[in-house]
PDB file of N, CA and C in Angstrom:
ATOM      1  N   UNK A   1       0.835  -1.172   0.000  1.00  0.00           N
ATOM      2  CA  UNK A   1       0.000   0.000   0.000  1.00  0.00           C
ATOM      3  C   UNK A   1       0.894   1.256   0.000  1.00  0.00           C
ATOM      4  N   UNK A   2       0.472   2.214  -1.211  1.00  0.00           N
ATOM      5  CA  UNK A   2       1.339   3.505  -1.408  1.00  0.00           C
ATOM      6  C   UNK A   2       1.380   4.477   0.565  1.00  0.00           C
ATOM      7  N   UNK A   3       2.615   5.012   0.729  1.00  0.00           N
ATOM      8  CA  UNK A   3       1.924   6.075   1.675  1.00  0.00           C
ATOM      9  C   UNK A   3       1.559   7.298   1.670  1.00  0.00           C
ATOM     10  N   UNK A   4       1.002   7.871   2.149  1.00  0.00           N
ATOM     11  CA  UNK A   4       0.197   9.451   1.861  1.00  0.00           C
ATOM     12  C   UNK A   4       1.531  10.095   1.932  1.00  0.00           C
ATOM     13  N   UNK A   5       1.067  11.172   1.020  1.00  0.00           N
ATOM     14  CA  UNK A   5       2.085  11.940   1.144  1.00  0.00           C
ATOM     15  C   UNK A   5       3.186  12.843   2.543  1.00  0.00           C
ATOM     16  N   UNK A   6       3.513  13.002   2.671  1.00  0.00           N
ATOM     17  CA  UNK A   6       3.535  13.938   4.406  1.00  0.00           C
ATOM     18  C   UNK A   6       3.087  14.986   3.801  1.00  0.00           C
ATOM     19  N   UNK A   7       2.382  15.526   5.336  1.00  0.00           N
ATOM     20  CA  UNK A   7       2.078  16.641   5.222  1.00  0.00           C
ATOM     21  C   UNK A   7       2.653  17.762   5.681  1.00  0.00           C
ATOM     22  N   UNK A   8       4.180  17.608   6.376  1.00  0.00           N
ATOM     23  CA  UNK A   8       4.771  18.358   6.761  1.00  0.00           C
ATOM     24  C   UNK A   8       5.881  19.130   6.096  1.00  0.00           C
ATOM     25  N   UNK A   9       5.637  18.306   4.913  1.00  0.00           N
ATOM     26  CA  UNK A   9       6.922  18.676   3.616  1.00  0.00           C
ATOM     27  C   UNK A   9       8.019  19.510   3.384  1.00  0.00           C
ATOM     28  N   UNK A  10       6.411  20.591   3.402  1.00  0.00           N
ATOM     29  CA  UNK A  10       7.142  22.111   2.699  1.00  0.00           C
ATOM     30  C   UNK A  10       7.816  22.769   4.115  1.00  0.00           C
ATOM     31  N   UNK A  11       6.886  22.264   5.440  1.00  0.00           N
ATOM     32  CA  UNK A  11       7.497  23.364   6.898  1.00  0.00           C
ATOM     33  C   UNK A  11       9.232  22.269   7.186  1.00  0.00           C
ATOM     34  N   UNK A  12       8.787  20.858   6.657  1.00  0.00           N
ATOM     35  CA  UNK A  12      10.636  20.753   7.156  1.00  0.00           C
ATOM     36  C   UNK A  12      11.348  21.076   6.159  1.00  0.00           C
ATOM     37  N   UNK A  13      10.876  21.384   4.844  1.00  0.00           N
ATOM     38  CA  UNK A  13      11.915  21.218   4.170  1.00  0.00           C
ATOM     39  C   UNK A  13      12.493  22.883   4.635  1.00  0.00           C
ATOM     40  N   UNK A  14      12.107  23.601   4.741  1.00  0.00           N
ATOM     41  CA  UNK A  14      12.413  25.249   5.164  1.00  0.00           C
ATOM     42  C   UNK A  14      13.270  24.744   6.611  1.00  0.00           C
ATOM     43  N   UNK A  15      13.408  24.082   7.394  1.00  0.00           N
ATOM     44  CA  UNK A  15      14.212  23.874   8.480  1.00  0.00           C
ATOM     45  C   UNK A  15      15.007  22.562   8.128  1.00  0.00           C
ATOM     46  N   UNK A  16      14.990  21.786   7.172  1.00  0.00           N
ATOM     47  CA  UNK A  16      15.784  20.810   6.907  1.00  0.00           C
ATOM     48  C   UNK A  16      17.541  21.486   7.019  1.00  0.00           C
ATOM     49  N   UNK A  17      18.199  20.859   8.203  1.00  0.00           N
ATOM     50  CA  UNK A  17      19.800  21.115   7.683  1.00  0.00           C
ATOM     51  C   UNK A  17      20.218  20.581   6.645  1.00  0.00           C
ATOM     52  N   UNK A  18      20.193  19.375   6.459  1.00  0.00           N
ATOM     53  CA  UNK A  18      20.485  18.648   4.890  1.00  0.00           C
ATOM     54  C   UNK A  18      20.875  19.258   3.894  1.00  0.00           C
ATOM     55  N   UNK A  19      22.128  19.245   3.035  1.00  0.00           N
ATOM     56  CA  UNK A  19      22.519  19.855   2.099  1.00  0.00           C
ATOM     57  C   UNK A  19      22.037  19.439   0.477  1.00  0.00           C
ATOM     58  N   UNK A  20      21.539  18.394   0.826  1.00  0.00           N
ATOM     59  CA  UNK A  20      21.525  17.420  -0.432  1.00  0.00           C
ATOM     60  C   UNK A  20      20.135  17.403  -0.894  1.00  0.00           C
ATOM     61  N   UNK A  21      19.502  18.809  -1.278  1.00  0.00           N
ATOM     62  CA  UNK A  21      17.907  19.016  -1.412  1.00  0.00           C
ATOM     63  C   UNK A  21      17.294  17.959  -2.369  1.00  0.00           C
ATOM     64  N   UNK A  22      18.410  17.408  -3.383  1.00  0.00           N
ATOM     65  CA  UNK A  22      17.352  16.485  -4.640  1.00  0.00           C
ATOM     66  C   UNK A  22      17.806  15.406  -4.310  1.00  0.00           C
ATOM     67  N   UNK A  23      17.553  14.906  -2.953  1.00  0.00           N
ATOM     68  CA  UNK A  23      17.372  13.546  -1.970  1.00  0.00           C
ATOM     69  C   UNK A  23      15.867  13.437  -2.295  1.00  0.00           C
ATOM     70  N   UNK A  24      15.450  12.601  -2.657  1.00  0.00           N
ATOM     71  CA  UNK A  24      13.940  12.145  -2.571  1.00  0.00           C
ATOM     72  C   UNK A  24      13.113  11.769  -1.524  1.00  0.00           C
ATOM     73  N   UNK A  25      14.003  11.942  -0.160  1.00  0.00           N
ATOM     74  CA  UNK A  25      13.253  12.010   1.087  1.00  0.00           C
ATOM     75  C   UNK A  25      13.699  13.069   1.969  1.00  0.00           C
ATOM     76  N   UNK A  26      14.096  14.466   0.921  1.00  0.00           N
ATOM     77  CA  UNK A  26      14.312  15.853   2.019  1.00  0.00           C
ATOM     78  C   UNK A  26      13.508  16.249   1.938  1.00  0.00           C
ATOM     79  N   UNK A  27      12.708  16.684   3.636  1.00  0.00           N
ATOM     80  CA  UNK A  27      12.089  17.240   3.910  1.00  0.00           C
ATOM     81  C   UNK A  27      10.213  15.871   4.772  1.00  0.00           C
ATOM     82  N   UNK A  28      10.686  15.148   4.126  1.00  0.00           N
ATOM     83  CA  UNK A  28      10.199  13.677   5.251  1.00  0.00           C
ATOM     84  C   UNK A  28      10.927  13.148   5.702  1.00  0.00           C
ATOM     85  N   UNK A  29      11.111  13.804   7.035  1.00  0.00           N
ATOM     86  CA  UNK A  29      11.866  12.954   7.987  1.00  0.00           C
ATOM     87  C   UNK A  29      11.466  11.473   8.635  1.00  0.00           C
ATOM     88  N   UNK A  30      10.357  11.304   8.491  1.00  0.00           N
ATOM     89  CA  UNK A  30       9.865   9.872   8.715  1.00  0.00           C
ATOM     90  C   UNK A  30      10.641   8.963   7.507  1.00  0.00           C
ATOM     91  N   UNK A  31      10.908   9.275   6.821  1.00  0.00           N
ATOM     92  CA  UNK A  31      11.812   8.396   5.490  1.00  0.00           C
ATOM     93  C   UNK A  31      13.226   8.199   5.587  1.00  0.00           C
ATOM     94  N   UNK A  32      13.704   9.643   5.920  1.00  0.00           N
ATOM     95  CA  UNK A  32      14.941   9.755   5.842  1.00  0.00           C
ATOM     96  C   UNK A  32      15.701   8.964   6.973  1.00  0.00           C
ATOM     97  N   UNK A  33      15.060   9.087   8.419  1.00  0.00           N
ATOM     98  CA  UNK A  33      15.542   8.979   9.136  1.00  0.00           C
ATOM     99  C   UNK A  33      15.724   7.042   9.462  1.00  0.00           C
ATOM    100  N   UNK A  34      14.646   6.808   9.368  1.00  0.00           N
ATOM    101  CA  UNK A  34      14.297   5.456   8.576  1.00  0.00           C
ATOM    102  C   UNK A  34      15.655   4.892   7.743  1.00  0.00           C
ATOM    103  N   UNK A  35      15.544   5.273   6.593  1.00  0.00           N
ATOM    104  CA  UNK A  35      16.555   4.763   5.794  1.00  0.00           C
ATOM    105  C   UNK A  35      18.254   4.946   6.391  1.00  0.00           C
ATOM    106  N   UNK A  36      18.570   6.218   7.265  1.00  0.00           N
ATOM    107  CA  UNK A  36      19.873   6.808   7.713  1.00  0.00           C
ATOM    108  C   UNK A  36      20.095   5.989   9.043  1.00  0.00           C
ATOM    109  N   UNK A  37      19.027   5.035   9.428  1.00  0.00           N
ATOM    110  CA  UNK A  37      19.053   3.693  10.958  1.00  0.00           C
ATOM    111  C   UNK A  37      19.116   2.770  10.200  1.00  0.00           C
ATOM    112  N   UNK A  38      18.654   2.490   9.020  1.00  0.00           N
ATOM    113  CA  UNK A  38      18.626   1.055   8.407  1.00  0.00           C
ATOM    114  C   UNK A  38      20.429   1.053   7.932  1.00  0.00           C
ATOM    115  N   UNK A  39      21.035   1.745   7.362  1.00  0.00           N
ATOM    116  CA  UNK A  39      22.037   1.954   6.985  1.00  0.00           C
ATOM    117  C   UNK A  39      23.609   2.610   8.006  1.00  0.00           C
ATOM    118  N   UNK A  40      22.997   2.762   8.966  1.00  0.00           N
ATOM    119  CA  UNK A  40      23.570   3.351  10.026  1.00  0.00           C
ATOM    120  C   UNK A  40      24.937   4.349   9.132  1.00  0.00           C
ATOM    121  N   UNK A  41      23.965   5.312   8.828  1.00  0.00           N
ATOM    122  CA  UNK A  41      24.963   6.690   8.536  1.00  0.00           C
ATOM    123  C   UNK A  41      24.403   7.705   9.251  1.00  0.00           C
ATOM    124  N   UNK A  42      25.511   8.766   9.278  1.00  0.00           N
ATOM    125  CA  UNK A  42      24.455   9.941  10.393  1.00  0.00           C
ATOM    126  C   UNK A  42      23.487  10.965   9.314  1.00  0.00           C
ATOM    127  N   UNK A  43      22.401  11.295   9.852  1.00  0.00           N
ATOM    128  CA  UNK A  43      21.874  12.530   9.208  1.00  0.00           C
ATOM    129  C   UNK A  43      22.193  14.072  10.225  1.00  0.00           C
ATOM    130  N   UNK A  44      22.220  14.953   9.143  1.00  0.00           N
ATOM    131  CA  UNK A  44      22.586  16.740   9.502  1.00  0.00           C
ATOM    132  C   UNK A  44      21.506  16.787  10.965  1.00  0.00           C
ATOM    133  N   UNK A  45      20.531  16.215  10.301  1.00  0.00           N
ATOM    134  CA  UNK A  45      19.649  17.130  11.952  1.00  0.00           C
ATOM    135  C   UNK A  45      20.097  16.011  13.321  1.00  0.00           C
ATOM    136  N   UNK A  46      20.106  14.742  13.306  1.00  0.00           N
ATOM    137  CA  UNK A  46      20.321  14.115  14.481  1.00  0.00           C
ATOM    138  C   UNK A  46      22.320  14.376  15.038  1.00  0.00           C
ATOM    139  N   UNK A  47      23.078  14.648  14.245  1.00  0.00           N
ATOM    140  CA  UNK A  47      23.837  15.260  14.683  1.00  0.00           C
ATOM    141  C   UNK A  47      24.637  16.670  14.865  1.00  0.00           C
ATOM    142  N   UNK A  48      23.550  17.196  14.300  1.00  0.00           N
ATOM    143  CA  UNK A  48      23.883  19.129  14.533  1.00  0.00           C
ATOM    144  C   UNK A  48      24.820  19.029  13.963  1.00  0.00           C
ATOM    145  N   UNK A  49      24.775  18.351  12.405  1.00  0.00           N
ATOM    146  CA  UNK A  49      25.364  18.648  10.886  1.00  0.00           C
ATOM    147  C   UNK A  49      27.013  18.842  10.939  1.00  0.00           C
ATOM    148  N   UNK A  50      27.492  17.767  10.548  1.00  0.00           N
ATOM    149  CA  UNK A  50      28.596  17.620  10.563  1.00  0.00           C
ATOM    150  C   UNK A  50      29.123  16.629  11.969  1.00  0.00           C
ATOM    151  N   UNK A  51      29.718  17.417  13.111  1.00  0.00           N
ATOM    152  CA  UNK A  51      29.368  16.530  14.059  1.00  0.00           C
ATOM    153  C   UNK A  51      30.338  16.020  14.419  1.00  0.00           C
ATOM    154  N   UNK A  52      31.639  16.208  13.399  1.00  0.00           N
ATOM    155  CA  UNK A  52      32.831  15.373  13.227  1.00  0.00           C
ATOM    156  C   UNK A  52      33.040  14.400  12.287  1.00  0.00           C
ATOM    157  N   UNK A  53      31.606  14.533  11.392  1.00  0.00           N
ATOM    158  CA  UNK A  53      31.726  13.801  10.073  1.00  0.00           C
ATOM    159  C   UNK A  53      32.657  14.487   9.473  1.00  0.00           C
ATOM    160  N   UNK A  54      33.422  13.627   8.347  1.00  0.00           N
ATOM    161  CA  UNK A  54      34.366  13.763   7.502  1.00  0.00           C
ATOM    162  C   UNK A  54      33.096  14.392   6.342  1.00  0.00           C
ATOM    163  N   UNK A  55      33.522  15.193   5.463  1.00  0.00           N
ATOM    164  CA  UNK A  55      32.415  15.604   4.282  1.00  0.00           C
ATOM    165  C   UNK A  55      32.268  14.380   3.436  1.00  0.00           C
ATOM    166  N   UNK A  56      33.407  13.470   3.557  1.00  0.00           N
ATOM    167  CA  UNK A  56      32.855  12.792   2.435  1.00  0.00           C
ATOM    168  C   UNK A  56      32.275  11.101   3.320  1.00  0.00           C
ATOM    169  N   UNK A  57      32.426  11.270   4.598  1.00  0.00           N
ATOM    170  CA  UNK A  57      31.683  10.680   5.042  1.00  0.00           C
ATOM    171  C   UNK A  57      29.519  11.280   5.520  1.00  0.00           C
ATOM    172  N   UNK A  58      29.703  12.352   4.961  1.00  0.00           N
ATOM    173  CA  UNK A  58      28.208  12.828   5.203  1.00  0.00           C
ATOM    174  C   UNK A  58      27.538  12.380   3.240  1.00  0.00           C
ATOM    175  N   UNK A  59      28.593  12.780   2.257  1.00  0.00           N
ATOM    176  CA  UNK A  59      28.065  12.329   0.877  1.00  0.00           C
ATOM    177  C   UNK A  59      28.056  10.664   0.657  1.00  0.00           C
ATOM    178  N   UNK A  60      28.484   9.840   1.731  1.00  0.00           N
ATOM    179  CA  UNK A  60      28.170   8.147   1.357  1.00  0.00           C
ATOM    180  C   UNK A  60      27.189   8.301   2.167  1.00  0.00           C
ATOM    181  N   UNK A  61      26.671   8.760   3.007  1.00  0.00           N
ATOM    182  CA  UNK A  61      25.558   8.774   4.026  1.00  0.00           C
ATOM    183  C   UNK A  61      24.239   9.094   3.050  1.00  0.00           C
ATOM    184  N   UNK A  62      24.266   9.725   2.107  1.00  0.00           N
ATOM    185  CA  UNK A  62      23.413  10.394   1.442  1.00  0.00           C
ATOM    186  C   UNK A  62      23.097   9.666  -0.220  1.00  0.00           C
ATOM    187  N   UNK A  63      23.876   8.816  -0.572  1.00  0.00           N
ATOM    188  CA  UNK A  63      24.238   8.453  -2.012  1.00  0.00           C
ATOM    189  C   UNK A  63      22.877   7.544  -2.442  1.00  0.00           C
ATOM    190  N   UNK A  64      21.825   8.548  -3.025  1.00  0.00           N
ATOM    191  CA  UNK A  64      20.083   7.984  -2.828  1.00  0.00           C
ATOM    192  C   UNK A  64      20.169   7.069  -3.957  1.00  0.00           C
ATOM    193  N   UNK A  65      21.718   6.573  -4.463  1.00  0.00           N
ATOM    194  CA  UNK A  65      20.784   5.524  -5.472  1.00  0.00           C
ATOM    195  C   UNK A  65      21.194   4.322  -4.823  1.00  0.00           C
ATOM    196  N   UNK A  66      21.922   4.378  -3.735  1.00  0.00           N
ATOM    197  CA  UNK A  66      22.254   2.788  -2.944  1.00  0.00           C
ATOM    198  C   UNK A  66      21.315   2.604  -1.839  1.00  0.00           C
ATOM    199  N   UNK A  67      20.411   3.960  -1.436  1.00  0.00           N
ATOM    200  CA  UNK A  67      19.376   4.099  -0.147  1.00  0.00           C
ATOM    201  C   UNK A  67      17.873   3.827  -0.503  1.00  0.00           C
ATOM    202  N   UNK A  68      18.021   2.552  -0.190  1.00  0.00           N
ATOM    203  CA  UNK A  68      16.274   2.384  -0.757  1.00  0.00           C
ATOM    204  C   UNK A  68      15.727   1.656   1.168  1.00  0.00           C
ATOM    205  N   UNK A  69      14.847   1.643   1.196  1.00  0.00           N
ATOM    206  CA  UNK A  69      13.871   1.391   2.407  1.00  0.00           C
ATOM    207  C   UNK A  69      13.338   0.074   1.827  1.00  0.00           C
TER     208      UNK A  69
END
């Protein structure tokens, strides 16, 4: 069964830290966050962005064509 869209979209995407806007789950954090525990990489908002990530450890965290749910 498809899920509804969120309805919170447009208000996180305006507070999303996330750099990586044409992620197909910025701005649903019910997705993202989901997929960033299944994969255990960090996301910008659960660690106040960056964090001591390496940059190019925040772009394998993010690489949406290996991140499927």
């Amino acid at each position: 069964m498809p899920r509804k869209p969120c309805p919170n979209k447009k208000d996180n995407e305006n507070t999303c830290p996330c750099v990586y806007v044409d992620c197909p789950r910025h701005g649903i954090c019910c997705e993202c966050l989901q997929v960033h525990k299944l994969h255990k990489y960090p996301t910008a908002c659960t660690t106040g962005f960056r964090n001591g990530f390496t940059e190019k450890e925040l772009e394998e965290s993010v690489d949406t064509e290996e991140l499927e749910v």
